[in-house]
PDB file of N, CA and C in Angstrom:
ATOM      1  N   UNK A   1    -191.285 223.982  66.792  1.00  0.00           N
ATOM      2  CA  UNK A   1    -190.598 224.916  67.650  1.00  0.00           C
ATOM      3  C   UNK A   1    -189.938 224.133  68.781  1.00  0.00           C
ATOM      4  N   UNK A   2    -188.780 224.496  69.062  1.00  0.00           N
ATOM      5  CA  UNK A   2    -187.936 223.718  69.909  1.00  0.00           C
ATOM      6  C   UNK A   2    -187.706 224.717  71.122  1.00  0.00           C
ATOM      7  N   UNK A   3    -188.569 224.531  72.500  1.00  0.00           N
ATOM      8  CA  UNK A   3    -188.055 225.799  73.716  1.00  0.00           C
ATOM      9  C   UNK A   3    -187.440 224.703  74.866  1.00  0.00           C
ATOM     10  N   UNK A   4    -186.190 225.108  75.671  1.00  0.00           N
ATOM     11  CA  UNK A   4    -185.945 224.566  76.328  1.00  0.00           C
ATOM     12  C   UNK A   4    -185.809 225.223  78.052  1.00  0.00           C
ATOM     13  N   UNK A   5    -185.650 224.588  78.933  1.00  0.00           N
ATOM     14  CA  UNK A   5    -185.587 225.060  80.239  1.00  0.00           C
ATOM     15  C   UNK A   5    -184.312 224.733  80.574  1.00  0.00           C
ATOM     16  N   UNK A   6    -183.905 226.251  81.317  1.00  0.00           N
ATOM     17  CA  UNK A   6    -182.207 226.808  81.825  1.00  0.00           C
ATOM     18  C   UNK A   6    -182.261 226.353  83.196  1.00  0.00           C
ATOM     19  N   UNK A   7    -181.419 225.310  83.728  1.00  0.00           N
ATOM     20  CA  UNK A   7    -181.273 225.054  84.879  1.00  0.00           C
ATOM     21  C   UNK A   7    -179.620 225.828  85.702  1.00  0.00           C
ATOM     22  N   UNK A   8    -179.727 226.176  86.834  1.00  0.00           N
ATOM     23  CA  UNK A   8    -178.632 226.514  87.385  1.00  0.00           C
ATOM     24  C   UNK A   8    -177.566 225.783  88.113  1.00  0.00           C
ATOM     25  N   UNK A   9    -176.674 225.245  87.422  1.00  0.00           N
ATOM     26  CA  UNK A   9    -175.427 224.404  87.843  1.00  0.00           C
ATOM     27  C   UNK A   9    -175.673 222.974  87.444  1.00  0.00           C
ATOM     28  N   UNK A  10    -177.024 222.268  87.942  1.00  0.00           N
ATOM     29  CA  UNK A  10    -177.534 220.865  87.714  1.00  0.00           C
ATOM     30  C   UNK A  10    -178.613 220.619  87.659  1.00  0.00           C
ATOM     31  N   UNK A  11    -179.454 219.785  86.629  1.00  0.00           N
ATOM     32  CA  UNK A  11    -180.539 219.537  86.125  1.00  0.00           C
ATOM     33  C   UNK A  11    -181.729 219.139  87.326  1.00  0.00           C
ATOM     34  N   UNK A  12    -181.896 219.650  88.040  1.00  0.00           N
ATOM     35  CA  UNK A  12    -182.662 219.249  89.256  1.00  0.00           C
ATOM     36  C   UNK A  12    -183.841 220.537  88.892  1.00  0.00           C
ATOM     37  N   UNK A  13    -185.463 220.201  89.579  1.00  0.00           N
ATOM     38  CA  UNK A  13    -186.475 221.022  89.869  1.00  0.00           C
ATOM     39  C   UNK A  13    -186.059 222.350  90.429  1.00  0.00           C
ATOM     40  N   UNK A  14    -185.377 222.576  91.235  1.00  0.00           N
ATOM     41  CA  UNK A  14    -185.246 223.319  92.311  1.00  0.00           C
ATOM     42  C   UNK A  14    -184.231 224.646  91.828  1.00  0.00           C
ATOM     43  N   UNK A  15    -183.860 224.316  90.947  1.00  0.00           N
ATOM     44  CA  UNK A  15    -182.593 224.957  90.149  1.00  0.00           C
ATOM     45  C   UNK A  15    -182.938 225.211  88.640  1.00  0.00           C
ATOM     46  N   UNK A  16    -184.218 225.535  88.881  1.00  0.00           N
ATOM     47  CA  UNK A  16    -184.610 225.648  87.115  1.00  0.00           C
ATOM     48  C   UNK A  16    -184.936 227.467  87.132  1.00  0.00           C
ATOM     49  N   UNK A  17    -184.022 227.791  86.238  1.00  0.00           N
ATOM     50  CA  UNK A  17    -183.508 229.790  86.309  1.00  0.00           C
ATOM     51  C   UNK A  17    -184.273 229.854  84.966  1.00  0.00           C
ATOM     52  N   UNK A  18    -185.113 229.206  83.878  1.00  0.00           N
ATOM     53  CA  UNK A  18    -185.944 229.471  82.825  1.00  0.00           C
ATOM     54  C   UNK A  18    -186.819 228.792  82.160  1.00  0.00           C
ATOM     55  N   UNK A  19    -188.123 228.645  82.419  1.00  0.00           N
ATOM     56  CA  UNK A  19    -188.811 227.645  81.372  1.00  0.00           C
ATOM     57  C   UNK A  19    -189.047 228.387  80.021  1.00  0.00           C
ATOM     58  N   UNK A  20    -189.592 227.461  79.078  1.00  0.00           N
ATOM     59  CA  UNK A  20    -189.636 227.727  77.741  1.00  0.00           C
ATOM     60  C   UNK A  20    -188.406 228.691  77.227  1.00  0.00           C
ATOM     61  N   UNK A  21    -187.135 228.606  77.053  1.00  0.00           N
ATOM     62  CA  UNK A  21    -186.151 229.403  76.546  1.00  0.00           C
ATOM     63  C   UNK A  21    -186.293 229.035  75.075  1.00  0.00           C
ATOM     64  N   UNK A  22    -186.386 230.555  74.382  1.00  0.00           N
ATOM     65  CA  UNK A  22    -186.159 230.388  72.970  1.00  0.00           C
ATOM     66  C   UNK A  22    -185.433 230.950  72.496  1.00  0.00           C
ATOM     67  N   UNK A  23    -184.622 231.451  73.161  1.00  0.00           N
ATOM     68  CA  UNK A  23    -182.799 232.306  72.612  1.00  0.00           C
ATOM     69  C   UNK A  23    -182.293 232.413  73.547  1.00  0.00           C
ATOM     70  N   UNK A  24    -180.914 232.072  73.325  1.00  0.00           N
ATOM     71  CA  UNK A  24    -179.735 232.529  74.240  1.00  0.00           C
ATOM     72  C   UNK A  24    -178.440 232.759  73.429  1.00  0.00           C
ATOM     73  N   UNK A  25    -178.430 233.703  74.522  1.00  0.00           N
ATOM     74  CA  UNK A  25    -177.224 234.909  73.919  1.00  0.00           C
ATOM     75  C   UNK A  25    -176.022 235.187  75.266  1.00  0.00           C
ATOM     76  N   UNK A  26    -174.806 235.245  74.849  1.00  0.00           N
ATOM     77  CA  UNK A  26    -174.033 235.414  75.636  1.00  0.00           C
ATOM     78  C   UNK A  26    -173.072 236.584  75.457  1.00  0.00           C
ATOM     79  N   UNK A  27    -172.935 237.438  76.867  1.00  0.00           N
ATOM     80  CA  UNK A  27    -171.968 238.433  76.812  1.00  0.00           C
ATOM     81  C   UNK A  27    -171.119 238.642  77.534  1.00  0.00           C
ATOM     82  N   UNK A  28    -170.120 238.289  77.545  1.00  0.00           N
ATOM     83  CA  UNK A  28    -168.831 237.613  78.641  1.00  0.00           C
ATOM     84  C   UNK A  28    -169.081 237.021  79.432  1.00  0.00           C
ATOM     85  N   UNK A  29    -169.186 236.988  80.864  1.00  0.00           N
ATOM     86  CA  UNK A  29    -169.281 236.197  81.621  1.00  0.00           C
ATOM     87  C   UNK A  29    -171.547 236.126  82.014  1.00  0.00           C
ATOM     88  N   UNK A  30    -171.871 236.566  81.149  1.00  0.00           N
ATOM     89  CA  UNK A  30    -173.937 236.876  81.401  1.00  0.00           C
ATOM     90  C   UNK A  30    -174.165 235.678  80.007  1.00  0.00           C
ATOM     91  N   UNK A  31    -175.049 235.115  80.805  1.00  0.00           N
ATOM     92  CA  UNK A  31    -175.693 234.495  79.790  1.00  0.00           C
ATOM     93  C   UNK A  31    -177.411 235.099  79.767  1.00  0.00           C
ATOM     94  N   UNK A  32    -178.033 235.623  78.272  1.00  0.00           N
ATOM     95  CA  UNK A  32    -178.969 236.059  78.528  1.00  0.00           C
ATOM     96  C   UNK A  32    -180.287 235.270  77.649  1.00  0.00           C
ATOM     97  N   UNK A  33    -180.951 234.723  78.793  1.00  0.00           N
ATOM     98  CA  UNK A  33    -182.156 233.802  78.666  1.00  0.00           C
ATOM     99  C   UNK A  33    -183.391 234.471  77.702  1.00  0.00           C
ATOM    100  N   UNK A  34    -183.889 234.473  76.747  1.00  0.00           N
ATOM    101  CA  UNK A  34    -184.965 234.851  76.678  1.00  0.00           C
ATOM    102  C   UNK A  34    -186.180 233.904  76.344  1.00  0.00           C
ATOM    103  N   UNK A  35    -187.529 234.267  76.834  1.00  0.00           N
ATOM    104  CA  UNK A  35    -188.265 233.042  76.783  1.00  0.00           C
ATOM    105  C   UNK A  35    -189.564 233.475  75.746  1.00  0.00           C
ATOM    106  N   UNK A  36    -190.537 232.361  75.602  1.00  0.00           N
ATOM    107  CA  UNK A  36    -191.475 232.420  74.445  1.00  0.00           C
ATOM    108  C   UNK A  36    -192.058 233.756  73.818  1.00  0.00           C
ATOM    109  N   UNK A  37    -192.751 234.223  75.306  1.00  0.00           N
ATOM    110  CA  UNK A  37    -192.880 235.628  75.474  1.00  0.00           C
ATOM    111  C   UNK A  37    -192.372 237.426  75.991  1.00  0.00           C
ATOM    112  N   UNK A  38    -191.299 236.721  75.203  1.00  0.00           N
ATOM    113  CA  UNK A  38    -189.831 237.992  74.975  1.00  0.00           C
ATOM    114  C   UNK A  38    -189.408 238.347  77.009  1.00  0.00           C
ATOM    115  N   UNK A  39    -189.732 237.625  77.889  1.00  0.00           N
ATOM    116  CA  UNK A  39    -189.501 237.651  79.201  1.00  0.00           C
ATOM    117  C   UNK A  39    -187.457 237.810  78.864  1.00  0.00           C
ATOM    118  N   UNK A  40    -186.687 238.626  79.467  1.00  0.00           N
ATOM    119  CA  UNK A  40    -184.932 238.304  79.730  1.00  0.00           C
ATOM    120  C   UNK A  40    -184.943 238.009  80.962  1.00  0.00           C
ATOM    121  N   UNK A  41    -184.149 237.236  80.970  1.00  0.00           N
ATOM    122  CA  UNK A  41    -183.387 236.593  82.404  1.00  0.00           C
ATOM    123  C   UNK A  41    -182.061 236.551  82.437  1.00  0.00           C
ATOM    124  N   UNK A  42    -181.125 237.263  83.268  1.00  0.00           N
ATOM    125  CA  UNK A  42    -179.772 237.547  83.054  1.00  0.00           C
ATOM    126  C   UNK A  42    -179.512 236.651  83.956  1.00  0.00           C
ATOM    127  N   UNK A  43    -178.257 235.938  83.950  1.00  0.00           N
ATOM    128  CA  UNK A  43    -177.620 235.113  84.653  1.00  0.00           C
ATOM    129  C   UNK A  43    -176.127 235.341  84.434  1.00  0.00           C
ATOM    130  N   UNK A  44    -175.531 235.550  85.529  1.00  0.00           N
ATOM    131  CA  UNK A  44    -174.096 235.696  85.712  1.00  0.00           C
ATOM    132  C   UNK A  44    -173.123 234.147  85.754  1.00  0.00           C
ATOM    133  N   UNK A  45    -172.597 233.427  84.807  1.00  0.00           N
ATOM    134  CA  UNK A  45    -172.464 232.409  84.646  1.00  0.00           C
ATOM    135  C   UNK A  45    -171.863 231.955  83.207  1.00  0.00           C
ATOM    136  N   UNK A  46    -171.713 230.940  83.117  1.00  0.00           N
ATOM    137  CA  UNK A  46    -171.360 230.327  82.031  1.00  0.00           C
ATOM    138  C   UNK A  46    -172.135 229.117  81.277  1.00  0.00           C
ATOM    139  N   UNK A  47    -172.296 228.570  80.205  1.00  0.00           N
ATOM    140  CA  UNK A  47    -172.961 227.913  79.314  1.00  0.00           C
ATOM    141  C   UNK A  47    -172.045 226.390  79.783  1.00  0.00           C
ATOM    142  N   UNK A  48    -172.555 224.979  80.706  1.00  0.00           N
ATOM    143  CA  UNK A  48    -171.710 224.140  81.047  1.00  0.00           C
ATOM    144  C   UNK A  48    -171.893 223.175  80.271  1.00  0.00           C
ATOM    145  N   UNK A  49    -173.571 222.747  79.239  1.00  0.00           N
ATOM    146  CA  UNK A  49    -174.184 221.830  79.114  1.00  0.00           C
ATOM    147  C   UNK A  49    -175.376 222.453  78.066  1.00  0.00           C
ATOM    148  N   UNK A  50    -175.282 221.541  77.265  1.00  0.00           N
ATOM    149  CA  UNK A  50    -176.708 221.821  75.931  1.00  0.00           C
ATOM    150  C   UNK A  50    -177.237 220.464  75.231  1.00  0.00           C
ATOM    151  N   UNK A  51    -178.343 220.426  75.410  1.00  0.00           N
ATOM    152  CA  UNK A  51    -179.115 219.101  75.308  1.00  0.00           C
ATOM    153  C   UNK A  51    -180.020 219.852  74.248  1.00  0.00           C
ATOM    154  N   UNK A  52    -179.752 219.540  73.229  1.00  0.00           N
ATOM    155  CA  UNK A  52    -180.656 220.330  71.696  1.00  0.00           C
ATOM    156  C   UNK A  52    -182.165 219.461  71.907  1.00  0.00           C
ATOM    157  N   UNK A  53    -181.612 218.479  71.736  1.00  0.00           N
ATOM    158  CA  UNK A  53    -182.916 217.331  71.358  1.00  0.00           C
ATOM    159  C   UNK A  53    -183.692 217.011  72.689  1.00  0.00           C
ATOM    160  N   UNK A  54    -183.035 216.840  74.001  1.00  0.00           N
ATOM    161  CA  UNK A  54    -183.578 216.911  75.528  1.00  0.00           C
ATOM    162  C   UNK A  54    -184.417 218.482  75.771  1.00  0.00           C
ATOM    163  N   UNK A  55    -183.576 219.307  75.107  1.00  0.00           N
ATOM    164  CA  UNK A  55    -184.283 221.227  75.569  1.00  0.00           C
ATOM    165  C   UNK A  55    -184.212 221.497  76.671  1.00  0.00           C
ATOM    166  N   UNK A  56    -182.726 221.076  77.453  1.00  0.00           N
ATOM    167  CA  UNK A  56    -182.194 221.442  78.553  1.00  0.00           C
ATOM    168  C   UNK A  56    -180.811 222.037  78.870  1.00  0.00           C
ATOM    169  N   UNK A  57    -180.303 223.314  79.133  1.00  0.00           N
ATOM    170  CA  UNK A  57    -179.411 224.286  79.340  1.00  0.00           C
ATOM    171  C   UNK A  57    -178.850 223.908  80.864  1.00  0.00           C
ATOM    172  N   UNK A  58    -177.870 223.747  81.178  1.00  0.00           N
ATOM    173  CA  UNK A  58    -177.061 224.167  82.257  1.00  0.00           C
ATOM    174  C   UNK A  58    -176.202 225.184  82.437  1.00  0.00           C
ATOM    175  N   UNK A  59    -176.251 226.080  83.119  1.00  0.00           N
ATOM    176  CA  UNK A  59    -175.390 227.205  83.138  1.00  0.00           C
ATOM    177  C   UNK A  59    -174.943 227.210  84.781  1.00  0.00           C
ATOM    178  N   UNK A  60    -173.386 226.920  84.672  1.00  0.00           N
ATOM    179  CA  UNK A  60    -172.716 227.005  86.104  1.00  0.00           C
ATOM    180  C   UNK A  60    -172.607 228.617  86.256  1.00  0.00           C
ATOM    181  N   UNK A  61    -172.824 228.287  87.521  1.00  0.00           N
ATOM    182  CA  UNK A  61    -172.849 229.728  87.925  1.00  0.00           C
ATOM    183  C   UNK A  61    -171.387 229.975  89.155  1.00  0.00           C
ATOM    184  N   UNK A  62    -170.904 228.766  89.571  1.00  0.00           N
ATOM    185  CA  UNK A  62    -170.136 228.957  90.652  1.00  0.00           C
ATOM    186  C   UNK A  62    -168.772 228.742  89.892  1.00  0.00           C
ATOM    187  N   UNK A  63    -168.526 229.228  88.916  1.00  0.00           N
ATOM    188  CA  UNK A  63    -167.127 229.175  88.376  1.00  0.00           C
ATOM    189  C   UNK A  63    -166.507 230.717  88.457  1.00  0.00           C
ATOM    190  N   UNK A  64    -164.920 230.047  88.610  1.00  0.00           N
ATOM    191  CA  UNK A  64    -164.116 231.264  89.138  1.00  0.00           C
ATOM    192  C   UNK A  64    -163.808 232.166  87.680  1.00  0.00           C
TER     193      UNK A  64
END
């Protein structure tokens, strides 16, 4: 099983918007996090960065 953690804008501690993500789904401008134990996390943002083999998500959030 491959779960990864959604960070917001840049891969730093402080900016981590999901641990264990095991689906993501996108619906225009929402990216929607879901984690091991069916938890959603909506984020208003975009998909900037995907690290399959790392299991790390960036999603900018400050884009126009």
């Amino acid at each position: 099983m491959c779960l990864s953690t959604a960070y917001l804008n840049a891969m730093e501690e402080d900016k981590v918007a999901a641990r264990y993500v095991a689906e993501i789904s996108v619906e225009g401008r929402r990216v929607v996090l879901r984690d091991i134990l069916g938890e959603e996390n909506v984020i208003e943002g975009v998909i900037s960065h995907v690290d399959l083999t790392g299991g790390t998500v960036i999603i900018a959030t400050d884009v126009a």
